[in-house]
PDB file of N, CA and C in Angstrom:
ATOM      1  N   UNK A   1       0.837  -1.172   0.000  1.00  0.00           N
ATOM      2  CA  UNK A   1       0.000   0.000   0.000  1.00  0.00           C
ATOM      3  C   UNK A   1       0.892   1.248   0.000  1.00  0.00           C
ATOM      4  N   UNK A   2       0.860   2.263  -1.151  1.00  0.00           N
ATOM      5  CA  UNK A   2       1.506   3.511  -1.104  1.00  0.00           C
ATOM      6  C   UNK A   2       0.962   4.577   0.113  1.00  0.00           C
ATOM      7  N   UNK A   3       1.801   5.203   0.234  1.00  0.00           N
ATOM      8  CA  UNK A   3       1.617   6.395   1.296  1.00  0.00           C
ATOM      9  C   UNK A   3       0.924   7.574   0.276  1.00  0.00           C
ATOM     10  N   UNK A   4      -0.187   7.842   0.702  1.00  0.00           N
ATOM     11  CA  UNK A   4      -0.859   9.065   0.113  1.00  0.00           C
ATOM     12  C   UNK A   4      -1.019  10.379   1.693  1.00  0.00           C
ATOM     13  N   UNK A   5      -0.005  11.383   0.877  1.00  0.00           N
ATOM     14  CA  UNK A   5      -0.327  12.631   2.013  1.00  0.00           C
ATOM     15  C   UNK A   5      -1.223  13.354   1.752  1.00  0.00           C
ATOM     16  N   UNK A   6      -1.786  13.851   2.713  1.00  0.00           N
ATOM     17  CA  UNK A   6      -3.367  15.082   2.460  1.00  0.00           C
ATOM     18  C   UNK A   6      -2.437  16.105   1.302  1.00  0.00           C
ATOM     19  N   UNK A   7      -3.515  16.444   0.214  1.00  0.00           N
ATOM     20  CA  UNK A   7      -3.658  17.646  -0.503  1.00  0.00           C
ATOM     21  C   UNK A   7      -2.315  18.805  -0.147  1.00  0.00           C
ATOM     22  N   UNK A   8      -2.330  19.065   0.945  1.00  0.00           N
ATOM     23  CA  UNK A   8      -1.284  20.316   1.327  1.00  0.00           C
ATOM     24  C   UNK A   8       0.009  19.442   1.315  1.00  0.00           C
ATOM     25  N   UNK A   9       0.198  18.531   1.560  1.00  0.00           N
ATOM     26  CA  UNK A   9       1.282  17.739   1.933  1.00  0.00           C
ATOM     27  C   UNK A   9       2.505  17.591   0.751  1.00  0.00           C
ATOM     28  N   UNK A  10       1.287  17.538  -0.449  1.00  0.00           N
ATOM     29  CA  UNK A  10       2.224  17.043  -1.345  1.00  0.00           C
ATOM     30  C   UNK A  10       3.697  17.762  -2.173  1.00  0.00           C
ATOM     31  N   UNK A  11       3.778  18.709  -1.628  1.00  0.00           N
ATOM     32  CA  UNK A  11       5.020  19.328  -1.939  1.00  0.00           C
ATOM     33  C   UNK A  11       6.261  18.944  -1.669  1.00  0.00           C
ATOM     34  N   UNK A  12       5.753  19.168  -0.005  1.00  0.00           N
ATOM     35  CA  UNK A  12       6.586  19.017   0.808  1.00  0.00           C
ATOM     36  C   UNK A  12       7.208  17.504   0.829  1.00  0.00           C
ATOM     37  N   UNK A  13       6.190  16.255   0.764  1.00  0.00           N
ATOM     38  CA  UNK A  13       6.554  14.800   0.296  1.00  0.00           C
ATOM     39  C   UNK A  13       7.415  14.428  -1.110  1.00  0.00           C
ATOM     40  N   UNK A  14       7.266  15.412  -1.983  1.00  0.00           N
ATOM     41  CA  UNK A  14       8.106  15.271  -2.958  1.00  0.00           C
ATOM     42  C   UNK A  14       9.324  15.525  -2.868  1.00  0.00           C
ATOM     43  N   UNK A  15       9.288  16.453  -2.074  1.00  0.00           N
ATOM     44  CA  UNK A  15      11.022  17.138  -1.599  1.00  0.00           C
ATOM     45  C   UNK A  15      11.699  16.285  -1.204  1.00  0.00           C
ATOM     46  N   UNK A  16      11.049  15.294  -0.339  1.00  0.00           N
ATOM     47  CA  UNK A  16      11.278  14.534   0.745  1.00  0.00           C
ATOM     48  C   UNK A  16      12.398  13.128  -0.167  1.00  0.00           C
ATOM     49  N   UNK A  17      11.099  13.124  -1.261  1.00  0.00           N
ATOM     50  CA  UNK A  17      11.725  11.716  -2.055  1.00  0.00           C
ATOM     51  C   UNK A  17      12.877  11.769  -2.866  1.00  0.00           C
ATOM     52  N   UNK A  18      12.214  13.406  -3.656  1.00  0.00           N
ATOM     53  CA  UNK A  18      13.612  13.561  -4.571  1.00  0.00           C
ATOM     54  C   UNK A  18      15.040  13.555  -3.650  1.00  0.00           C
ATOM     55  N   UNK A  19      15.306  14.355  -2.611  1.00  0.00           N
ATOM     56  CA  UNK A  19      16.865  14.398  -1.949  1.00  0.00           C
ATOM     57  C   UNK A  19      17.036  14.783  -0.942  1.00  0.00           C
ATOM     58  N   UNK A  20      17.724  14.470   0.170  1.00  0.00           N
ATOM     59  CA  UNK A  20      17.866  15.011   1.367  1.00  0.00           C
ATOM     60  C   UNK A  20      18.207  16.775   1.257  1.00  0.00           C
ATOM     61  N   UNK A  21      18.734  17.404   0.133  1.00  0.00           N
ATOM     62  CA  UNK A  21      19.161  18.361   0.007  1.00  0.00           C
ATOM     63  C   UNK A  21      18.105  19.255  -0.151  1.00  0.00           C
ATOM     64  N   UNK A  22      16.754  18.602  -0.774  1.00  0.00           N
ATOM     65  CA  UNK A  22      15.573  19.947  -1.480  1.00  0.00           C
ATOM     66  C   UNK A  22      14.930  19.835   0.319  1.00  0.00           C
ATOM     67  N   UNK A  23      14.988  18.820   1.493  1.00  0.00           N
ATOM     68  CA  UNK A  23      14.514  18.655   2.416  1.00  0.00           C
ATOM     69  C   UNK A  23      15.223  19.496   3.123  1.00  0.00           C
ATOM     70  N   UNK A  24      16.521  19.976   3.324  1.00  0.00           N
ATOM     71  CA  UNK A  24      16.735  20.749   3.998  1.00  0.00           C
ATOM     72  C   UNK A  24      16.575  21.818   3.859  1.00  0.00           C
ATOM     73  N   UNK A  25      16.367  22.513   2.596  1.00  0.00           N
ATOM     74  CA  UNK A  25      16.354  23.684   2.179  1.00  0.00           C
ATOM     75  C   UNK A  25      14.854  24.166   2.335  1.00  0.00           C
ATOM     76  N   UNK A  26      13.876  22.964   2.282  1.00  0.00           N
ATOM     77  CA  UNK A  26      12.476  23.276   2.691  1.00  0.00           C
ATOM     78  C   UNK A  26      12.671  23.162   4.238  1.00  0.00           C
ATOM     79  N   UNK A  27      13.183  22.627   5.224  1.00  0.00           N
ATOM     80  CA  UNK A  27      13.130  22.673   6.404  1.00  0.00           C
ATOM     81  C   UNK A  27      13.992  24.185   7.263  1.00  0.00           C
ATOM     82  N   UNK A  28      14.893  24.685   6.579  1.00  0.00           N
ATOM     83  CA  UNK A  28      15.435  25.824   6.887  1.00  0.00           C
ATOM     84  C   UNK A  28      14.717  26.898   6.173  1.00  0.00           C
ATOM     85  N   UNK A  29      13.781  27.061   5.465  1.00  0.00           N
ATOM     86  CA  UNK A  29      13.116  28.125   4.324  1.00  0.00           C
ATOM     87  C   UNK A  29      11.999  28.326   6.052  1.00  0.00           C
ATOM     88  N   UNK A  30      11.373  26.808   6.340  1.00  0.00           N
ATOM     89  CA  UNK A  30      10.104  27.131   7.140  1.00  0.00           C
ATOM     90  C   UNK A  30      10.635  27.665   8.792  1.00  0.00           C
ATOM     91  N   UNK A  31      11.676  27.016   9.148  1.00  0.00           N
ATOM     92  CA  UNK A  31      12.790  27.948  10.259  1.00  0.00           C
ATOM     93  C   UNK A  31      12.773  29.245   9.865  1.00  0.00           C
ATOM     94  N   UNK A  32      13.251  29.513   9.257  1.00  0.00           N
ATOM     95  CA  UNK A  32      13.495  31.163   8.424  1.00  0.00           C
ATOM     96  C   UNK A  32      12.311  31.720   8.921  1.00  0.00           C
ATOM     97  N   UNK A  33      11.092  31.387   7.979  1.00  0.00           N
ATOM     98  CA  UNK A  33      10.119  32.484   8.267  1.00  0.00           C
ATOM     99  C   UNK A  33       9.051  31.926   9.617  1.00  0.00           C
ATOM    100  N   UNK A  34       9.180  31.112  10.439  1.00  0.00           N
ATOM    101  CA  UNK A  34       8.222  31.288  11.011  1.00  0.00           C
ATOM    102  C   UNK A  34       9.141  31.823  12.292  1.00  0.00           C
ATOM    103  N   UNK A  35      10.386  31.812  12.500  1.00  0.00           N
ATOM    104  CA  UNK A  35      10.701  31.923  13.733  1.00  0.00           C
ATOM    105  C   UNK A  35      12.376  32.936  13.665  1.00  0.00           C
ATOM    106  N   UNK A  36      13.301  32.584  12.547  1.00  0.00           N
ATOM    107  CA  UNK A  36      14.011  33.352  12.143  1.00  0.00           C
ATOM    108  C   UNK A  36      14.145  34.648  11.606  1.00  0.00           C
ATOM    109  N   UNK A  37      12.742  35.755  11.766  1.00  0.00           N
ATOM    110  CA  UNK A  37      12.844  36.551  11.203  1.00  0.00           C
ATOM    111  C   UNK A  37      13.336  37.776  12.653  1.00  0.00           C
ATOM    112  N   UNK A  38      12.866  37.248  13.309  1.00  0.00           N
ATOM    113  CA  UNK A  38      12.386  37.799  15.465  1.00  0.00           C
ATOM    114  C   UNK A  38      13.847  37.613  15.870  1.00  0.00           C
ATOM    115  N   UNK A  39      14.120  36.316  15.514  1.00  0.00           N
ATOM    116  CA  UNK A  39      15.472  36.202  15.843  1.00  0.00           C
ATOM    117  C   UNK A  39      16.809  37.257  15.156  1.00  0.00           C
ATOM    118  N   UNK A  40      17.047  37.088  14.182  1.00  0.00           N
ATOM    119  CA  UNK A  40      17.918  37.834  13.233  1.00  0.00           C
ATOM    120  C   UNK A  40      17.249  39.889  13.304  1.00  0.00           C
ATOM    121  N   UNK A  41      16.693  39.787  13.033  1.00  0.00           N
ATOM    122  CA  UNK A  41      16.606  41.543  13.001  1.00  0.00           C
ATOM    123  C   UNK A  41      15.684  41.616  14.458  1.00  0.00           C
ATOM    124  N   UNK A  42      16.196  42.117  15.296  1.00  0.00           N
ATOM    125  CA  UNK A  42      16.029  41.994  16.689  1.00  0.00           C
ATOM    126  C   UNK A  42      14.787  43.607  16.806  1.00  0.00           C
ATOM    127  N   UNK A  43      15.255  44.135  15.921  1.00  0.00           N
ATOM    128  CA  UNK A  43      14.705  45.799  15.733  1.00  0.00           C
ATOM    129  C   UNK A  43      13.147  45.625  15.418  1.00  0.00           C
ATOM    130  N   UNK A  44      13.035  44.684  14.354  1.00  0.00           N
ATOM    131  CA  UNK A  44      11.858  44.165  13.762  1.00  0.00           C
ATOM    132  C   UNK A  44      10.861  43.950  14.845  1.00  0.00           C
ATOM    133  N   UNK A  45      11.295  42.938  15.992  1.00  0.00           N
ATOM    134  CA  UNK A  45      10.301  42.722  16.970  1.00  0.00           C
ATOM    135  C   UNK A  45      10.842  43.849  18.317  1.00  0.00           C
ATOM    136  N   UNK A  46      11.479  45.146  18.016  1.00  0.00           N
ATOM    137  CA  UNK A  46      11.096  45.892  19.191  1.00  0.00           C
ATOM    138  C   UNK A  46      10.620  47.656  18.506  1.00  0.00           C
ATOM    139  N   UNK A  47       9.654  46.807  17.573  1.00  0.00           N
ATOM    140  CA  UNK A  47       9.644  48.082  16.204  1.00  0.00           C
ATOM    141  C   UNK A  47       8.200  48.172  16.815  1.00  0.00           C
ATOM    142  N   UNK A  48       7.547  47.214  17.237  1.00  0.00           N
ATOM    143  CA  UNK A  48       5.881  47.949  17.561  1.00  0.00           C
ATOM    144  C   UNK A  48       5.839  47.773  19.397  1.00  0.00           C
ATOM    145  N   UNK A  49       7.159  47.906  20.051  1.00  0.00           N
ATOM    146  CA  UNK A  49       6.693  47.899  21.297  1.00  0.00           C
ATOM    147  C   UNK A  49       6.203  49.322  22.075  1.00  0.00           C
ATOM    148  N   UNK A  50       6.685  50.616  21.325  1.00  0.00           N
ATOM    149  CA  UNK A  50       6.607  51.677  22.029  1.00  0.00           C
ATOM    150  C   UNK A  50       5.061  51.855  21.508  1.00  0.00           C
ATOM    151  N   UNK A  51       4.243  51.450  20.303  1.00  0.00           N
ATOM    152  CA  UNK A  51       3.358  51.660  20.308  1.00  0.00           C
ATOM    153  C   UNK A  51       2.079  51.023  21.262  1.00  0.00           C
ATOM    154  N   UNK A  52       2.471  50.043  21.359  1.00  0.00           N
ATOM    155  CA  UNK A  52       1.395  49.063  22.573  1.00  0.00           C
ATOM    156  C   UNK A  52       2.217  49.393  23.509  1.00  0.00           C
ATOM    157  N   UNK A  53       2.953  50.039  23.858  1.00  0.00           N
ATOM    158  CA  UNK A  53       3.482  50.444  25.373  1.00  0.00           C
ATOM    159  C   UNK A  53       2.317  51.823  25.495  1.00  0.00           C
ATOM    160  N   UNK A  54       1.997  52.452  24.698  1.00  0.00           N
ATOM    161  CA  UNK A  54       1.906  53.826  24.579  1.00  0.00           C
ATOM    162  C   UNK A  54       0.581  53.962  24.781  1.00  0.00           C
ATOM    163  N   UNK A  55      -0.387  52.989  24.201  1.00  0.00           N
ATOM    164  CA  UNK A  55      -1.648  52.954  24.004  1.00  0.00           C
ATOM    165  C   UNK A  55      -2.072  53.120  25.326  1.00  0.00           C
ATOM    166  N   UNK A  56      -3.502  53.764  25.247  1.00  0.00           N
ATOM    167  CA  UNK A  56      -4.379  53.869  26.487  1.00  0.00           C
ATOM    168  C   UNK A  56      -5.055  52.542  27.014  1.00  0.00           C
ATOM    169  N   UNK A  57      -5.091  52.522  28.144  1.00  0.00           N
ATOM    170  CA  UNK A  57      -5.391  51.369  28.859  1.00  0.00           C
ATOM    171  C   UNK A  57      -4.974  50.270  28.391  1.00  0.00           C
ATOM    172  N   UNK A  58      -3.137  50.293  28.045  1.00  0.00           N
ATOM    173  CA  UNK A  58      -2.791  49.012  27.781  1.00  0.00           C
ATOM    174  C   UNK A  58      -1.315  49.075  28.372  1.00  0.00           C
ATOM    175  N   UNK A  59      -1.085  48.238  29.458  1.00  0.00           N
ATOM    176  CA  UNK A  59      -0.071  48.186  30.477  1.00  0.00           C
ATOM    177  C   UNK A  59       0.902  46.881  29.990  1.00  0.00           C
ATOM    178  N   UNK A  60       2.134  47.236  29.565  1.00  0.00           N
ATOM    179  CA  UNK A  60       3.381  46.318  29.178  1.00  0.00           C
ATOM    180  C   UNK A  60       4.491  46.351  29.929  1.00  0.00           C
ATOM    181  N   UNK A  61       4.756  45.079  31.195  1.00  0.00           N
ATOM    182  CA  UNK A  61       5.651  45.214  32.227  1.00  0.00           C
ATOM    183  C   UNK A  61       6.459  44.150  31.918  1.00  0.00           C
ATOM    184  N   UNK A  62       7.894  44.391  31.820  1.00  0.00           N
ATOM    185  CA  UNK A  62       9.246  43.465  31.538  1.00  0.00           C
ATOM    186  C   UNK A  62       9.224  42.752  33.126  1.00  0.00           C
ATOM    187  N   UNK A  63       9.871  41.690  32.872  1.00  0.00           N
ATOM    188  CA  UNK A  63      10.549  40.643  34.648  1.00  0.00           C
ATOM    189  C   UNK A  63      11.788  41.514  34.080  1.00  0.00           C
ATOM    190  N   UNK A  64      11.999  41.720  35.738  1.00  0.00           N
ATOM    191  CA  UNK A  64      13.579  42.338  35.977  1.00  0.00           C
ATOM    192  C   UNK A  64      14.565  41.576  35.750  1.00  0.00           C
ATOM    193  N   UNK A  65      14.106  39.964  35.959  1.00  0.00           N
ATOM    194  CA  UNK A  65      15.092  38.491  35.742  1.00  0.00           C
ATOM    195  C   UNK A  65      15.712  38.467  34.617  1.00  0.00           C
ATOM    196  N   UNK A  66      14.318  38.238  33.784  1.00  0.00           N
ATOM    197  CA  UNK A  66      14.553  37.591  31.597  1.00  0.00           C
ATOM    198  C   UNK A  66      13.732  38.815  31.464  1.00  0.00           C
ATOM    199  N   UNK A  67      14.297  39.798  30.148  1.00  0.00           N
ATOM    200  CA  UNK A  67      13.935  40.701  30.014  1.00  0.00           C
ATOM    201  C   UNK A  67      12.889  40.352  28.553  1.00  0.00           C
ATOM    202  N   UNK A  68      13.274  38.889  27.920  1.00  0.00           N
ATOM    203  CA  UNK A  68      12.076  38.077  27.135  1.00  0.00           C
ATOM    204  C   UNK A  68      10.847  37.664  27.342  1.00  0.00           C
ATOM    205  N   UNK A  69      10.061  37.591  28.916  1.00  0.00           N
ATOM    206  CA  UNK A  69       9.326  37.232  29.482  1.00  0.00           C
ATOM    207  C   UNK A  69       8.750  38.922  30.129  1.00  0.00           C
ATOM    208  N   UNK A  70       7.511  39.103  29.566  1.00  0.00           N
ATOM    209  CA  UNK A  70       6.649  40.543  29.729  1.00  0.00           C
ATOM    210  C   UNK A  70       5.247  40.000  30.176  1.00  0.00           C
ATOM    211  N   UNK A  71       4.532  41.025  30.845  1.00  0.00           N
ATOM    212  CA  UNK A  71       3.098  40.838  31.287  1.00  0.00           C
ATOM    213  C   UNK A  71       2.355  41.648  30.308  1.00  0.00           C
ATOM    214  N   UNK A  72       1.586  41.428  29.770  1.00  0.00           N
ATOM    215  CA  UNK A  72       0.919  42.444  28.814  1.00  0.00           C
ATOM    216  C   UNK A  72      -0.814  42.774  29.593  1.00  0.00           C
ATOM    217  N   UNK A  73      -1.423  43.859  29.955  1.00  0.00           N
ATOM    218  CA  UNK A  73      -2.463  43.548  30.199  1.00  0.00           C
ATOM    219  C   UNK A  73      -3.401  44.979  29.823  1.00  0.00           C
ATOM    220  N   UNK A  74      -4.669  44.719  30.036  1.00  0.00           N
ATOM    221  CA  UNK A  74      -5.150  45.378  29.314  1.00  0.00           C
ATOM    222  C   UNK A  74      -6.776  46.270  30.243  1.00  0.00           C
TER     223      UNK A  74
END
């Protein structure tokens, strides 16, 4: 019995078969943008903090500990 992947899948399963090489390059492409962008331009994610700092009735408090870990409340 062949392996059939759902509809969305099938890209990504082809990559898979043709070479370990198109697999990494799809596995570092989806690193990249879902989580490497925050990481690498650090400016990017402290580019909308003065605005939700700023807003009315919306309170943004850093831990003095990890300065990554904030209370946001509202």
């Amino acid at each position: 019995m062949r392996f059939r992947p759902p509809l969305g899948l099938n890209v990504y399963w082809m990559s898979i078969r043709e070479s370990w090489k198109s697999f990494l390059v799809v596995t570092l492409l989806m690193l990249f943008m879902f989580g490497g962008i925050v990481q690498i331009f650090p400016s990017f994610a402290e580019a909308f903090l003065e605005e939700v700092a700023e807003a009315q009735g919306i309170r943004l408090e850093w831990e003095e500990k990890d300065e990554s870990v904030g209370n946001l409340s509202w």
